[in-house]
PDBML (XML) file of the C-alpha atoms, coordinates in Angstrom:
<?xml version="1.0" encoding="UTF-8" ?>
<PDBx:datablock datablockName="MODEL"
   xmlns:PDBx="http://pdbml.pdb.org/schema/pdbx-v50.xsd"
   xmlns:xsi="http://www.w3.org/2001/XMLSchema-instance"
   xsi:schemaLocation="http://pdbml.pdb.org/schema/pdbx-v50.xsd pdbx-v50.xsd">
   <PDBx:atom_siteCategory>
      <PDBx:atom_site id="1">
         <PDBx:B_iso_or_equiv>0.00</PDBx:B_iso_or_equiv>
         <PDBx:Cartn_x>94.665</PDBx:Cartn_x>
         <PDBx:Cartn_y>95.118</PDBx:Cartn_y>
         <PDBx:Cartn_z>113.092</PDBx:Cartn_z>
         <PDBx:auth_asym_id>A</PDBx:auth_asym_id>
         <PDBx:auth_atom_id>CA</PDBx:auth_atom_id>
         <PDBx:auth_comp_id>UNK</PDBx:auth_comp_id>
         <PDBx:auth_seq_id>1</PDBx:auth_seq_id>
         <PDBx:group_PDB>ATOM</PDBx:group_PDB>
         <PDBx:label_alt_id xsi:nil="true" />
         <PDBx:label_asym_id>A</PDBx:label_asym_id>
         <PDBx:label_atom_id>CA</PDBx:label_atom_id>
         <PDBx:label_comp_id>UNK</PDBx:label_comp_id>
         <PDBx:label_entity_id>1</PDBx:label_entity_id>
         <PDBx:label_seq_id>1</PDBx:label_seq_id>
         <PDBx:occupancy>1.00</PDBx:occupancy>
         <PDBx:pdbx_PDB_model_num>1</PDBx:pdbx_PDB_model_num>
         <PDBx:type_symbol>C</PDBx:type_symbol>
      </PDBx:atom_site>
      <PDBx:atom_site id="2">
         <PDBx:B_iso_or_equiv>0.00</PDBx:B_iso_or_equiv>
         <PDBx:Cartn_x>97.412</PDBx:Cartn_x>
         <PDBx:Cartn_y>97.415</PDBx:Cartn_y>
         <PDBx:Cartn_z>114.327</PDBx:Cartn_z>
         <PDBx:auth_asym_id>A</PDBx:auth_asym_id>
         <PDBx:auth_atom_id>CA</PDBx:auth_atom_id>
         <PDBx:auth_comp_id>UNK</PDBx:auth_comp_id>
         <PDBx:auth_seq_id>2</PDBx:auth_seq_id>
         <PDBx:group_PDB>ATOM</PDBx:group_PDB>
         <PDBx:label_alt_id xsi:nil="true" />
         <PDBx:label_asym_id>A</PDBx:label_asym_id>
         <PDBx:label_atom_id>CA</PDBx:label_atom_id>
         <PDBx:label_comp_id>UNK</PDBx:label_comp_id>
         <PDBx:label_entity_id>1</PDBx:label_entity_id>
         <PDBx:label_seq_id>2</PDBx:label_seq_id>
         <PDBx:occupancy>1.00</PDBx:occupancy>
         <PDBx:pdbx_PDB_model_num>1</PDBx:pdbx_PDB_model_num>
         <PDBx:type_symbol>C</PDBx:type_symbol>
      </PDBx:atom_site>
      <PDBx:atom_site id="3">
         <PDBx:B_iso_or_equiv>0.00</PDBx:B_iso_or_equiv>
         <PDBx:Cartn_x>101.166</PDBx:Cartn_x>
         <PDBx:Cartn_y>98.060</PDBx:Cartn_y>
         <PDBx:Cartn_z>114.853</PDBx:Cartn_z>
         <PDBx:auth_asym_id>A</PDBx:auth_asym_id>
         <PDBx:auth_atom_id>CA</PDBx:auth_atom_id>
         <PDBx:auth_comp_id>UNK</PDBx:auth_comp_id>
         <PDBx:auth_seq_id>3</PDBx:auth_seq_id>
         <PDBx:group_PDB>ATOM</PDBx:group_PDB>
         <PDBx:label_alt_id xsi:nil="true" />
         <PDBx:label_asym_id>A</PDBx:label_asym_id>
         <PDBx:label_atom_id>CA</PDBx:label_atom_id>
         <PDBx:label_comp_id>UNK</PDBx:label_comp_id>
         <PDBx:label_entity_id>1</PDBx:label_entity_id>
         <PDBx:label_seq_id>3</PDBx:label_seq_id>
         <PDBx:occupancy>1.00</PDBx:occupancy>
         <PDBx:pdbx_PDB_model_num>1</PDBx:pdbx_PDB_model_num>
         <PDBx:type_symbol>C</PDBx:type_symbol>
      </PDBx:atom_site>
      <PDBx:atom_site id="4">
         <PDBx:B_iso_or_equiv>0.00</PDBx:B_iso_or_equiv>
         <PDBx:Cartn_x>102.486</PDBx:Cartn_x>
         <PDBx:Cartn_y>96.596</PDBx:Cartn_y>
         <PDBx:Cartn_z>117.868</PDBx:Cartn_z>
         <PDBx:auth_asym_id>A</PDBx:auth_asym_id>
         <PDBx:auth_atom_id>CA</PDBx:auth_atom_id>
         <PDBx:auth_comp_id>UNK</PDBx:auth_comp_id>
         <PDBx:auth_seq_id>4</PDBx:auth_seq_id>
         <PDBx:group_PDB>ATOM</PDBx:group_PDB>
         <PDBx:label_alt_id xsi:nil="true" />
         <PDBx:label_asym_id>A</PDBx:label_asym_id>
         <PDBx:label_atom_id>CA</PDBx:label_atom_id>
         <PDBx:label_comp_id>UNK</PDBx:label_comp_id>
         <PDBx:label_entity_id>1</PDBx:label_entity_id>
         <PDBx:label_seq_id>4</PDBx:label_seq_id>
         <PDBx:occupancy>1.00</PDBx:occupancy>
         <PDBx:pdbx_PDB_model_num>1</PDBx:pdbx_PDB_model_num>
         <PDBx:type_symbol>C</PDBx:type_symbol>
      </PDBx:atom_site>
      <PDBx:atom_site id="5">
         <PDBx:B_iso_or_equiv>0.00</PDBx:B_iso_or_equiv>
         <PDBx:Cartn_x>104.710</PDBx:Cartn_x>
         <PDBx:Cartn_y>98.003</PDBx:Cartn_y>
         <PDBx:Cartn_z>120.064</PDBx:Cartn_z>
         <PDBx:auth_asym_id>A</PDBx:auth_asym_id>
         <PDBx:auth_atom_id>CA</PDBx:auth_atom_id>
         <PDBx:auth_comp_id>UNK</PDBx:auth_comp_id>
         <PDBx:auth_seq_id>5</PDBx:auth_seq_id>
         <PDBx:group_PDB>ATOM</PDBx:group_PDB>
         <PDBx:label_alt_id xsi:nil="true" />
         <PDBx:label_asym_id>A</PDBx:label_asym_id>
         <PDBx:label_atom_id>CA</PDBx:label_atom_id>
         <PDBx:label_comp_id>UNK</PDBx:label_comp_id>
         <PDBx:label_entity_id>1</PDBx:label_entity_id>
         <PDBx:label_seq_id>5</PDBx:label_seq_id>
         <PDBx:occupancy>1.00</PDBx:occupancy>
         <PDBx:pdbx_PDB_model_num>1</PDBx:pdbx_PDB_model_num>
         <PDBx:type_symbol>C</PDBx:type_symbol>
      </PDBx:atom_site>
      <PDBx:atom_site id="6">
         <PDBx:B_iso_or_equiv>0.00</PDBx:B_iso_or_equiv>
         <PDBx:Cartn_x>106.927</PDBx:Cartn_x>
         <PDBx:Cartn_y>96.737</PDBx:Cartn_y>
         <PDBx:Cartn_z>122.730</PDBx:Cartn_z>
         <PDBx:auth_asym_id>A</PDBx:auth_asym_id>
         <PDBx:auth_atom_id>CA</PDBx:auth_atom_id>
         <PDBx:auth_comp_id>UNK</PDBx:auth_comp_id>
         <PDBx:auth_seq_id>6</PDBx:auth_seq_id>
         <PDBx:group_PDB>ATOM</PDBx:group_PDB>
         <PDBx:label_alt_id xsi:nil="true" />
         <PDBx:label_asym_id>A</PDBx:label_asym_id>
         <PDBx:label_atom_id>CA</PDBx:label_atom_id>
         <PDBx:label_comp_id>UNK</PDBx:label_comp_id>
         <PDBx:label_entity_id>1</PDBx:label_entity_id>
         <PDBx:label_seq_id>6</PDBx:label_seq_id>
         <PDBx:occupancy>1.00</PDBx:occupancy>
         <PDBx:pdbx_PDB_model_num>1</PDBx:pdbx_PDB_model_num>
         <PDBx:type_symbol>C</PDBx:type_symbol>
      </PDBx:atom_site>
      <PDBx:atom_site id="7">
         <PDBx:B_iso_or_equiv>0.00</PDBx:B_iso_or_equiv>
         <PDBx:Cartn_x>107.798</PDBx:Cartn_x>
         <PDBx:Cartn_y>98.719</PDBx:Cartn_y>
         <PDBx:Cartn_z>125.572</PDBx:Cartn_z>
         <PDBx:auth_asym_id>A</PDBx:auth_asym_id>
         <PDBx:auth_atom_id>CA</PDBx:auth_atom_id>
         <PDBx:auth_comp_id>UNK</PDBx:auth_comp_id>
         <PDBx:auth_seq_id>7</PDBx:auth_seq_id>
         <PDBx:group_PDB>ATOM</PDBx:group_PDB>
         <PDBx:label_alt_id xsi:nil="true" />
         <PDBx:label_asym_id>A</PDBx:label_asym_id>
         <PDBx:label_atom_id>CA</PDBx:label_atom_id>
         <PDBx:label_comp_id>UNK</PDBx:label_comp_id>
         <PDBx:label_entity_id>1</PDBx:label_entity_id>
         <PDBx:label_seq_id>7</PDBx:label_seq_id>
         <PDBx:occupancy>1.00</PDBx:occupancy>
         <PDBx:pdbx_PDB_model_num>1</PDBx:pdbx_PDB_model_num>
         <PDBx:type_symbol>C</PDBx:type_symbol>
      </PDBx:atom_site>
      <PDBx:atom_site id="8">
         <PDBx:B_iso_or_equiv>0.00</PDBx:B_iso_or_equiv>
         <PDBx:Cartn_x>110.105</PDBx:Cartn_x>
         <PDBx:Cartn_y>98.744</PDBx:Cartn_y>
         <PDBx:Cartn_z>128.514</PDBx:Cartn_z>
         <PDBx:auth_asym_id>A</PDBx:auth_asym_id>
         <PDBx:auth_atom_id>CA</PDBx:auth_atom_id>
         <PDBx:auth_comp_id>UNK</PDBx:auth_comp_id>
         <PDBx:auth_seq_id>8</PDBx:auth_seq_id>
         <PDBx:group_PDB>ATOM</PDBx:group_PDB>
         <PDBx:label_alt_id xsi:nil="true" />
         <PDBx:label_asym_id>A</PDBx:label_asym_id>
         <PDBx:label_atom_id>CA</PDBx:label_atom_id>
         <PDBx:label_comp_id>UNK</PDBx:label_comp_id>
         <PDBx:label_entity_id>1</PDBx:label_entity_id>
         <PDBx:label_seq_id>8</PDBx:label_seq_id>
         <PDBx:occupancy>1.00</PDBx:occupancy>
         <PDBx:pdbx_PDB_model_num>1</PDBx:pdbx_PDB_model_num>
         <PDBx:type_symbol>C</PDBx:type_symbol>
      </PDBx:atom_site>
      <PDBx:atom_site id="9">
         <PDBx:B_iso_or_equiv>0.00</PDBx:B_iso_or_equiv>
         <PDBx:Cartn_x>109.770</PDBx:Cartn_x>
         <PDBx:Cartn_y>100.576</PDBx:Cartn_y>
         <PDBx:Cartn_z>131.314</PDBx:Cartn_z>
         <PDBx:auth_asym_id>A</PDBx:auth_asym_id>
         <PDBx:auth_atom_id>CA</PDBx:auth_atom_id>
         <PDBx:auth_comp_id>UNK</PDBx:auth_comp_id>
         <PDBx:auth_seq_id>9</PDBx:auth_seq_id>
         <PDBx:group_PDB>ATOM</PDBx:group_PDB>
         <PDBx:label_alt_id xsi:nil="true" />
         <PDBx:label_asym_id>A</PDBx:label_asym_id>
         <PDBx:label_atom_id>CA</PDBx:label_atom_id>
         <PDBx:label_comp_id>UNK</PDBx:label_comp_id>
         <PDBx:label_entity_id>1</PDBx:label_entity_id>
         <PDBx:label_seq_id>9</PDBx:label_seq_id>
         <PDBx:occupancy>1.00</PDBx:occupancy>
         <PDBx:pdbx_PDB_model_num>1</PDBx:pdbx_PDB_model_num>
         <PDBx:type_symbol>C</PDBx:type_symbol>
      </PDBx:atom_site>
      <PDBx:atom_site id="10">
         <PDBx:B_iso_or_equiv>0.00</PDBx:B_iso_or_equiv>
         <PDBx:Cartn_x>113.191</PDBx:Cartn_x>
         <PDBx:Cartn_y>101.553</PDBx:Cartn_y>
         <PDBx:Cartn_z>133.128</PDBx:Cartn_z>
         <PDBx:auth_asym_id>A</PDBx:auth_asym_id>
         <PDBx:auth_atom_id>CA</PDBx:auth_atom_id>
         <PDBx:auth_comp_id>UNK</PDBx:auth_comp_id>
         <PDBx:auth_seq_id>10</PDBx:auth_seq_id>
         <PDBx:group_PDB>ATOM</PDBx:group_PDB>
         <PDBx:label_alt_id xsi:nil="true" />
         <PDBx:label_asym_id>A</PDBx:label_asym_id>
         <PDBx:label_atom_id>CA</PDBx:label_atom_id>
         <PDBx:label_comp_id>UNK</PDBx:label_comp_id>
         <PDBx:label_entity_id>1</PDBx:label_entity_id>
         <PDBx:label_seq_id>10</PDBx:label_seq_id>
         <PDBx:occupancy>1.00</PDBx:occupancy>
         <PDBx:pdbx_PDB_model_num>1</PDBx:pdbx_PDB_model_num>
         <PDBx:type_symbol>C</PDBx:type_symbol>
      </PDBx:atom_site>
      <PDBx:atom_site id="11">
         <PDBx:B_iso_or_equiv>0.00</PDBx:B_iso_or_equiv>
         <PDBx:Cartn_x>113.468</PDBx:Cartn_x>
         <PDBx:Cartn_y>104.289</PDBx:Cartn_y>
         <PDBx:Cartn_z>136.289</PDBx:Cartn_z>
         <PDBx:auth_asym_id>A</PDBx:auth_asym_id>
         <PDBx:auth_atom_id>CA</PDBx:auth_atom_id>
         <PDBx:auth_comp_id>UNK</PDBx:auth_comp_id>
         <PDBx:auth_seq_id>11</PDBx:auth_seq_id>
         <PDBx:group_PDB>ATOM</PDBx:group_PDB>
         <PDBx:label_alt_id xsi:nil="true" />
         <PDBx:label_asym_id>A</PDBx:label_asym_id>
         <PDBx:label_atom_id>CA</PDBx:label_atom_id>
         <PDBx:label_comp_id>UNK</PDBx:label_comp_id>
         <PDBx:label_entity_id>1</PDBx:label_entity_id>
         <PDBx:label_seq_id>11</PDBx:label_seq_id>
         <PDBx:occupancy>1.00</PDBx:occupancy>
         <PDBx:pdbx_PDB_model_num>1</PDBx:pdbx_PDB_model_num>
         <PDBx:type_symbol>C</PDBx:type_symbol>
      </PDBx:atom_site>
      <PDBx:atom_site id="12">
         <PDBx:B_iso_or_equiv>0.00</PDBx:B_iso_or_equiv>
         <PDBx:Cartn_x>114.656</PDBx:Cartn_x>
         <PDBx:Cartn_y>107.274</PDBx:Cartn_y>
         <PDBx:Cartn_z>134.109</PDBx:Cartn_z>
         <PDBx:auth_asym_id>A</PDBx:auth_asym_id>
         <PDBx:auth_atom_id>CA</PDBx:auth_atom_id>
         <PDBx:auth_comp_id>UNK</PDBx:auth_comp_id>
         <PDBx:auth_seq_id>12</PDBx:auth_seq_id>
         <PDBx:group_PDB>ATOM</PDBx:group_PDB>
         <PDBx:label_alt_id xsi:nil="true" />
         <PDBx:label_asym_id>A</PDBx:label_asym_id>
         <PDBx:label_atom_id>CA</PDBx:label_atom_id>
         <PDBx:label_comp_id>UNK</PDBx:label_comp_id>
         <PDBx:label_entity_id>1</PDBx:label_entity_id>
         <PDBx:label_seq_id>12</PDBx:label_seq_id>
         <PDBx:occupancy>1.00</PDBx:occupancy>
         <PDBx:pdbx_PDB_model_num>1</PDBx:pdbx_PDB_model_num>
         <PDBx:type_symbol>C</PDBx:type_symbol>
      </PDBx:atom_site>
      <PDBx:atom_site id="13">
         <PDBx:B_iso_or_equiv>0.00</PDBx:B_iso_or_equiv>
         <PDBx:Cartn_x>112.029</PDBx:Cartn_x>
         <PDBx:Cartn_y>106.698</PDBx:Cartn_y>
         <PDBx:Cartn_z>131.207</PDBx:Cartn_z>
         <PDBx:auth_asym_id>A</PDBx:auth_asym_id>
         <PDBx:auth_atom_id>CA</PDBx:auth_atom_id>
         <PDBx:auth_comp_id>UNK</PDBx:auth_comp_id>
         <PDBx:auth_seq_id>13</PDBx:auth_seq_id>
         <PDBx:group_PDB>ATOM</PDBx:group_PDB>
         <PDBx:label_alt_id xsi:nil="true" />
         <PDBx:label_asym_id>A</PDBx:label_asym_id>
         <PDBx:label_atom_id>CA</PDBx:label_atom_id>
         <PDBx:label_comp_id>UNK</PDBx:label_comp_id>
         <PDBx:label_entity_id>1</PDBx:label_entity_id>
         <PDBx:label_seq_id>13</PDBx:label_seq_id>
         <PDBx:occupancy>1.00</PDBx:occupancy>
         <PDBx:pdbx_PDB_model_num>1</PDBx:pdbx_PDB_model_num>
         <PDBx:type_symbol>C</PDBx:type_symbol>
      </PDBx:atom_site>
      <PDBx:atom_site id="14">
         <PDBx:B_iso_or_equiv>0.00</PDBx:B_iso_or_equiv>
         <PDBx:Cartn_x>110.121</PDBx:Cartn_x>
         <PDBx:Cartn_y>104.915</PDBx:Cartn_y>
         <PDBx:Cartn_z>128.432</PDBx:Cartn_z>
         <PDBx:auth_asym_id>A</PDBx:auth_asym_id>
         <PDBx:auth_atom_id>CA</PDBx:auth_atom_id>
         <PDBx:auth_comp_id>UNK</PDBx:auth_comp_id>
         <PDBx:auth_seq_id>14</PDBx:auth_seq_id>
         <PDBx:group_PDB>ATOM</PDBx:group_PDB>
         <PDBx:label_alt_id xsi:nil="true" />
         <PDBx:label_asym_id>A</PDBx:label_asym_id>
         <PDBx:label_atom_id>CA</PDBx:label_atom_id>
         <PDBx:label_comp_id>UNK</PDBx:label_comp_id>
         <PDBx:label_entity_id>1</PDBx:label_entity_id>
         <PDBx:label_seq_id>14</PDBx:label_seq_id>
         <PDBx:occupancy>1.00</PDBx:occupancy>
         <PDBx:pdbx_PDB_model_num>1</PDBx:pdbx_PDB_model_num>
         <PDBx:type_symbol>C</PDBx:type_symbol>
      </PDBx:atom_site>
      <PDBx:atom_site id="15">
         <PDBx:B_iso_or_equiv>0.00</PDBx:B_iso_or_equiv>
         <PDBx:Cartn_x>111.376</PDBx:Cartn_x>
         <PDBx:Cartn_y>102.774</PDBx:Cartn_y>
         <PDBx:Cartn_z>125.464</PDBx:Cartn_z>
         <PDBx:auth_asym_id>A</PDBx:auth_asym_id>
         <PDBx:auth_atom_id>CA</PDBx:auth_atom_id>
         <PDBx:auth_comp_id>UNK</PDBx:auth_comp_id>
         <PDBx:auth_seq_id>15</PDBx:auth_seq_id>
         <PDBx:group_PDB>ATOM</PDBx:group_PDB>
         <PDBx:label_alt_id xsi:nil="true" />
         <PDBx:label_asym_id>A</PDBx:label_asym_id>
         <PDBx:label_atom_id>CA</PDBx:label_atom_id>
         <PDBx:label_comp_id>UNK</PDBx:label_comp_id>
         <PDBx:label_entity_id>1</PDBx:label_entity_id>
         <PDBx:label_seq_id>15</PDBx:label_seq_id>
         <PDBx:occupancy>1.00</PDBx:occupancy>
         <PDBx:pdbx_PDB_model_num>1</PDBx:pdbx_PDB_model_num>
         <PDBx:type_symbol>C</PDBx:type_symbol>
      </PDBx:atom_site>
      <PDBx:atom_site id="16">
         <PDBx:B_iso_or_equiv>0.00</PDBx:B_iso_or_equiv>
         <PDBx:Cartn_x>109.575</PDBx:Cartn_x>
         <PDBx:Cartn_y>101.828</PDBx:Cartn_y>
         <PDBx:Cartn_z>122.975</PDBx:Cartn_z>
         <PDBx:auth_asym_id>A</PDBx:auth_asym_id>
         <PDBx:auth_atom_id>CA</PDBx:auth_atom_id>
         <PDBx:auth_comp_id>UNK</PDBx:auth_comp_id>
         <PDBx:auth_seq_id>16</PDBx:auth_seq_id>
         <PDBx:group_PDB>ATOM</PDBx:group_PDB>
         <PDBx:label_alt_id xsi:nil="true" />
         <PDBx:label_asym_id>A</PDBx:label_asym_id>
         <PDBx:label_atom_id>CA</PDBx:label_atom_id>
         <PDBx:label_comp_id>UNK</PDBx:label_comp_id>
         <PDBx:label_entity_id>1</PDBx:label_entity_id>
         <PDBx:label_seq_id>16</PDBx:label_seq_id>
         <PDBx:occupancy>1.00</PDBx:occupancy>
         <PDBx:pdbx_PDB_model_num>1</PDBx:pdbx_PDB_model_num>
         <PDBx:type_symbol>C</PDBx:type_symbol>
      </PDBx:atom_site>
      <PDBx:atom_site id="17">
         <PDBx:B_iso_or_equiv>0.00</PDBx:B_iso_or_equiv>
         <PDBx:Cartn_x>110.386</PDBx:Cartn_x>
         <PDBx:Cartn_y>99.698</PDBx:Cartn_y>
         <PDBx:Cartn_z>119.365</PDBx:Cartn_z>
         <PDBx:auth_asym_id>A</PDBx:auth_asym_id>
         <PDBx:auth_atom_id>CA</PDBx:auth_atom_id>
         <PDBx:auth_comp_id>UNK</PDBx:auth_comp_id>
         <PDBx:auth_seq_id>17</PDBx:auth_seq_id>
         <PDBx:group_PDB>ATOM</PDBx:group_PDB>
         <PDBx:label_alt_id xsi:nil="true" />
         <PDBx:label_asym_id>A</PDBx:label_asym_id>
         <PDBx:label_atom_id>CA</PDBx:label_atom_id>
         <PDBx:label_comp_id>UNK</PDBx:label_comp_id>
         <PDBx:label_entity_id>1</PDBx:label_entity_id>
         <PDBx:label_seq_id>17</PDBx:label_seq_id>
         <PDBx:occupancy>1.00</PDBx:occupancy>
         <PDBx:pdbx_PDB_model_num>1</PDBx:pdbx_PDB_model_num>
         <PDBx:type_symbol>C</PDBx:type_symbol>
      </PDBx:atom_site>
      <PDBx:atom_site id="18">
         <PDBx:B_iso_or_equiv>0.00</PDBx:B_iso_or_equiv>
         <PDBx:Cartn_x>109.932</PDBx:Cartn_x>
         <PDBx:Cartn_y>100.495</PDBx:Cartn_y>
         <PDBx:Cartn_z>116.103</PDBx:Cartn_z>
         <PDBx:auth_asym_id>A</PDBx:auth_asym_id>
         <PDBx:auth_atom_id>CA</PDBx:auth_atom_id>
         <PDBx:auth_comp_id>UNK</PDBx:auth_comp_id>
         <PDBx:auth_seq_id>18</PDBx:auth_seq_id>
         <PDBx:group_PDB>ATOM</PDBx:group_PDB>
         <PDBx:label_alt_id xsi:nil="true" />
         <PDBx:label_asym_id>A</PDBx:label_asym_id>
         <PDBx:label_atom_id>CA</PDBx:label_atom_id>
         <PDBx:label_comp_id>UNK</PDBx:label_comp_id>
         <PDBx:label_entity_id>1</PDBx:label_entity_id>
         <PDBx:label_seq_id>18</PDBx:label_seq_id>
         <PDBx:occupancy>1.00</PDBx:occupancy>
         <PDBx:pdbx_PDB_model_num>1</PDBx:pdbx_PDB_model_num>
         <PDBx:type_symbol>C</PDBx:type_symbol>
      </PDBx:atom_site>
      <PDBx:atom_site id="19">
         <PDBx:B_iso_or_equiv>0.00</PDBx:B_iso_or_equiv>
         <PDBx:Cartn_x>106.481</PDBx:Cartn_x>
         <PDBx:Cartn_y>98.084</PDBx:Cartn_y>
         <PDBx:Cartn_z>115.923</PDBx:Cartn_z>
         <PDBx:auth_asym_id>A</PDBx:auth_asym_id>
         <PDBx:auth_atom_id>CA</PDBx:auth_atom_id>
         <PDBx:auth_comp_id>UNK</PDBx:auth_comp_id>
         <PDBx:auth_seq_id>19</PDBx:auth_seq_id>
         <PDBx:group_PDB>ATOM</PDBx:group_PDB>
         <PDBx:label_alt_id xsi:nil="true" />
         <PDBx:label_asym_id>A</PDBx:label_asym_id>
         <PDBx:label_atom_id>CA</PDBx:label_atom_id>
         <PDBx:label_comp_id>UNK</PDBx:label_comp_id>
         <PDBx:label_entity_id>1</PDBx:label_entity_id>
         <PDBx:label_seq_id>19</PDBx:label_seq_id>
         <PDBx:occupancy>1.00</PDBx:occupancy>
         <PDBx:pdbx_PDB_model_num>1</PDBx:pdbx_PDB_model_num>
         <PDBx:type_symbol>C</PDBx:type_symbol>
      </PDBx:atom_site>
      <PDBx:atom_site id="20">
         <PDBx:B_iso_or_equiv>0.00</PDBx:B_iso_or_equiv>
         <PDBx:Cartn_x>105.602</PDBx:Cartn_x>
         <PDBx:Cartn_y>94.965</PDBx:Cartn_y>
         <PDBx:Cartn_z>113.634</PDBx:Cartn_z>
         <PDBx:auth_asym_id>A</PDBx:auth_asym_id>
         <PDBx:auth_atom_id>CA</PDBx:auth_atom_id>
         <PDBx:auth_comp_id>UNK</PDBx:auth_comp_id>
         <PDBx:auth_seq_id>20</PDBx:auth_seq_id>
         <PDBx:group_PDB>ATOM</PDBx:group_PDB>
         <PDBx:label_alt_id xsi:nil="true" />
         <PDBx:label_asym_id>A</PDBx:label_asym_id>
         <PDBx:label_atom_id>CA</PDBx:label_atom_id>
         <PDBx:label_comp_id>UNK</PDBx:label_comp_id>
         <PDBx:label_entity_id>1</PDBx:label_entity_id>
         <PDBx:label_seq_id>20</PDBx:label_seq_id>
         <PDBx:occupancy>1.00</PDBx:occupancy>
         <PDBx:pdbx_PDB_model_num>1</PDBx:pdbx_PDB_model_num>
         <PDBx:type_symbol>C</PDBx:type_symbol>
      </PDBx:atom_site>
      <PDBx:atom_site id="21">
         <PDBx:B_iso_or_equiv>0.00</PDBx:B_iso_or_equiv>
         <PDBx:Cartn_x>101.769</PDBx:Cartn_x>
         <PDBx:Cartn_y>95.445</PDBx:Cartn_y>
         <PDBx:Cartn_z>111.632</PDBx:Cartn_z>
         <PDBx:auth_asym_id>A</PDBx:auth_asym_id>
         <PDBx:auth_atom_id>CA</PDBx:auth_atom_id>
         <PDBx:auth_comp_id>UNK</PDBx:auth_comp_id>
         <PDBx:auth_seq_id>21</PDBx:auth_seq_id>
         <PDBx:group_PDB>ATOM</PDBx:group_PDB>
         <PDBx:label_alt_id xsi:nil="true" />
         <PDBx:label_asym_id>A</PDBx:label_asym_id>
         <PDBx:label_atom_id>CA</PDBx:label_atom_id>
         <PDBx:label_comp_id>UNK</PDBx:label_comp_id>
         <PDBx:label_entity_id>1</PDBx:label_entity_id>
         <PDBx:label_seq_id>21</PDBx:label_seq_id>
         <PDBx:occupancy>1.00</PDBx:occupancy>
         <PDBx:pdbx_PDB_model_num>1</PDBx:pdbx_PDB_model_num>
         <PDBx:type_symbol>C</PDBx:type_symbol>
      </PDBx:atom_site>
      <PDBx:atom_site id="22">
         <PDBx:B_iso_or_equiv>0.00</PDBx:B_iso_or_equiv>
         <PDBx:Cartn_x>99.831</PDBx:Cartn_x>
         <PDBx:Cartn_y>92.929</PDBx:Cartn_y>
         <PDBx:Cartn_z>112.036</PDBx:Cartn_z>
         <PDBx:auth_asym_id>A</PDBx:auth_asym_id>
         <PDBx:auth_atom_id>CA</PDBx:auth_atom_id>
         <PDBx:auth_comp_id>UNK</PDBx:auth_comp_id>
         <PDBx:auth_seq_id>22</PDBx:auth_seq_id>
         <PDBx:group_PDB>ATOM</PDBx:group_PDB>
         <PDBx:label_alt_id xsi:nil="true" />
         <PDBx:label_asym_id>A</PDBx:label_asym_id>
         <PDBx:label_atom_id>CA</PDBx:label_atom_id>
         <PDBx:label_comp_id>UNK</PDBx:label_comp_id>
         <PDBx:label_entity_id>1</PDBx:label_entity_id>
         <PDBx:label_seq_id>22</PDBx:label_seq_id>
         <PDBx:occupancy>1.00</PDBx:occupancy>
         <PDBx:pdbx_PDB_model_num>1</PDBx:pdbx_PDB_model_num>
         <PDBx:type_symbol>C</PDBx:type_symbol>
      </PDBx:atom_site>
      <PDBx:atom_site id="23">
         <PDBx:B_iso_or_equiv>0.00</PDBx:B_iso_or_equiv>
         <PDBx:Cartn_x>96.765</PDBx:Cartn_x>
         <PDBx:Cartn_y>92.717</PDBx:Cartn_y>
         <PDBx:Cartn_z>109.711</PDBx:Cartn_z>
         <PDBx:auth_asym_id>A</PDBx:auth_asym_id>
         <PDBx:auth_atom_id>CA</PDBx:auth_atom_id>
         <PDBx:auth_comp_id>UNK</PDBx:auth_comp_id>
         <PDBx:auth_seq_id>23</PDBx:auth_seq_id>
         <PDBx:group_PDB>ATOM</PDBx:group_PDB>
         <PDBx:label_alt_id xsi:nil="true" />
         <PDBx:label_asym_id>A</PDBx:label_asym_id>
         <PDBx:label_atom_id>CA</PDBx:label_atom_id>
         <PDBx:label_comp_id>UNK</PDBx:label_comp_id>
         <PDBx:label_entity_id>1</PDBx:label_entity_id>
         <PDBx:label_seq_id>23</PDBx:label_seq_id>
         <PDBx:occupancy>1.00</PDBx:occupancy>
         <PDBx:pdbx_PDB_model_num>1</PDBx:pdbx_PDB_model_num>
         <PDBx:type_symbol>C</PDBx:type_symbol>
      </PDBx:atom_site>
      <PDBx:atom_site id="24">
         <PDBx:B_iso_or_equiv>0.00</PDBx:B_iso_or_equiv>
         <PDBx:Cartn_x>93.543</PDBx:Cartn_x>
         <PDBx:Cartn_y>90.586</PDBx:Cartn_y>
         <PDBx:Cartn_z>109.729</PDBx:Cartn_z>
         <PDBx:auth_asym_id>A</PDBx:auth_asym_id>
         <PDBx:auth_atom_id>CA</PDBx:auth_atom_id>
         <PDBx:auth_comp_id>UNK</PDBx:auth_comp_id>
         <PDBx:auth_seq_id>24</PDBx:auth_seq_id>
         <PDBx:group_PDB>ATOM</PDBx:group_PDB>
         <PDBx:label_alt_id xsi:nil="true" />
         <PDBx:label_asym_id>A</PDBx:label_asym_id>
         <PDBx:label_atom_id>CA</PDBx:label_atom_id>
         <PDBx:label_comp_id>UNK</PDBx:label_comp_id>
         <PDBx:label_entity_id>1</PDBx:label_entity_id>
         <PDBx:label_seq_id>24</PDBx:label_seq_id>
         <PDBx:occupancy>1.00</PDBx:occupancy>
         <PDBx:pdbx_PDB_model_num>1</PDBx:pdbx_PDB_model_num>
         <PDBx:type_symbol>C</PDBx:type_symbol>
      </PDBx:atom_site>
      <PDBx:atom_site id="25">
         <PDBx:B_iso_or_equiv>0.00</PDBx:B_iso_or_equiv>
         <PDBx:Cartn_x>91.602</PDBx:Cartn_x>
         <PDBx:Cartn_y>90.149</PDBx:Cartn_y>
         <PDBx:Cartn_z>106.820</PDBx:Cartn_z>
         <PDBx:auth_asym_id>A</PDBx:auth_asym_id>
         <PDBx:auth_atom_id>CA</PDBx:auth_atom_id>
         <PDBx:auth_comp_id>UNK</PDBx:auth_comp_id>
         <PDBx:auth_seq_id>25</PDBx:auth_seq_id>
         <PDBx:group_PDB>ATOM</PDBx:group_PDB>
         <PDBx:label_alt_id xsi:nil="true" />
         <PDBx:label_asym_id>A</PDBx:label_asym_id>
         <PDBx:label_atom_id>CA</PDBx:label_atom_id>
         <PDBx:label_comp_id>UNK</PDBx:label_comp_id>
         <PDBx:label_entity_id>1</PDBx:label_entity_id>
         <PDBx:label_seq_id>25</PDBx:label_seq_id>
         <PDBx:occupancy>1.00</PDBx:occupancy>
         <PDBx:pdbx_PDB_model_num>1</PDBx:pdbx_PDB_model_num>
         <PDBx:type_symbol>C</PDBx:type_symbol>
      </PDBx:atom_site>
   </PDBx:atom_siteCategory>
</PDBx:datablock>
């Protein structure tokens, strides 16, 4: 259980998404 994030990394810097929750119960 978490947000996931997706990220690519380019030569200048970081981006990230906003994130999807994903819950198990």
């Amino acid at each position: 259980t978490a947000v996931y994030y997706c990220k690519v990394a380019t030569p200048f810097m970081d981006y990230w998404g906003k994130g999807t929750l994903v819950t198990v119960s």
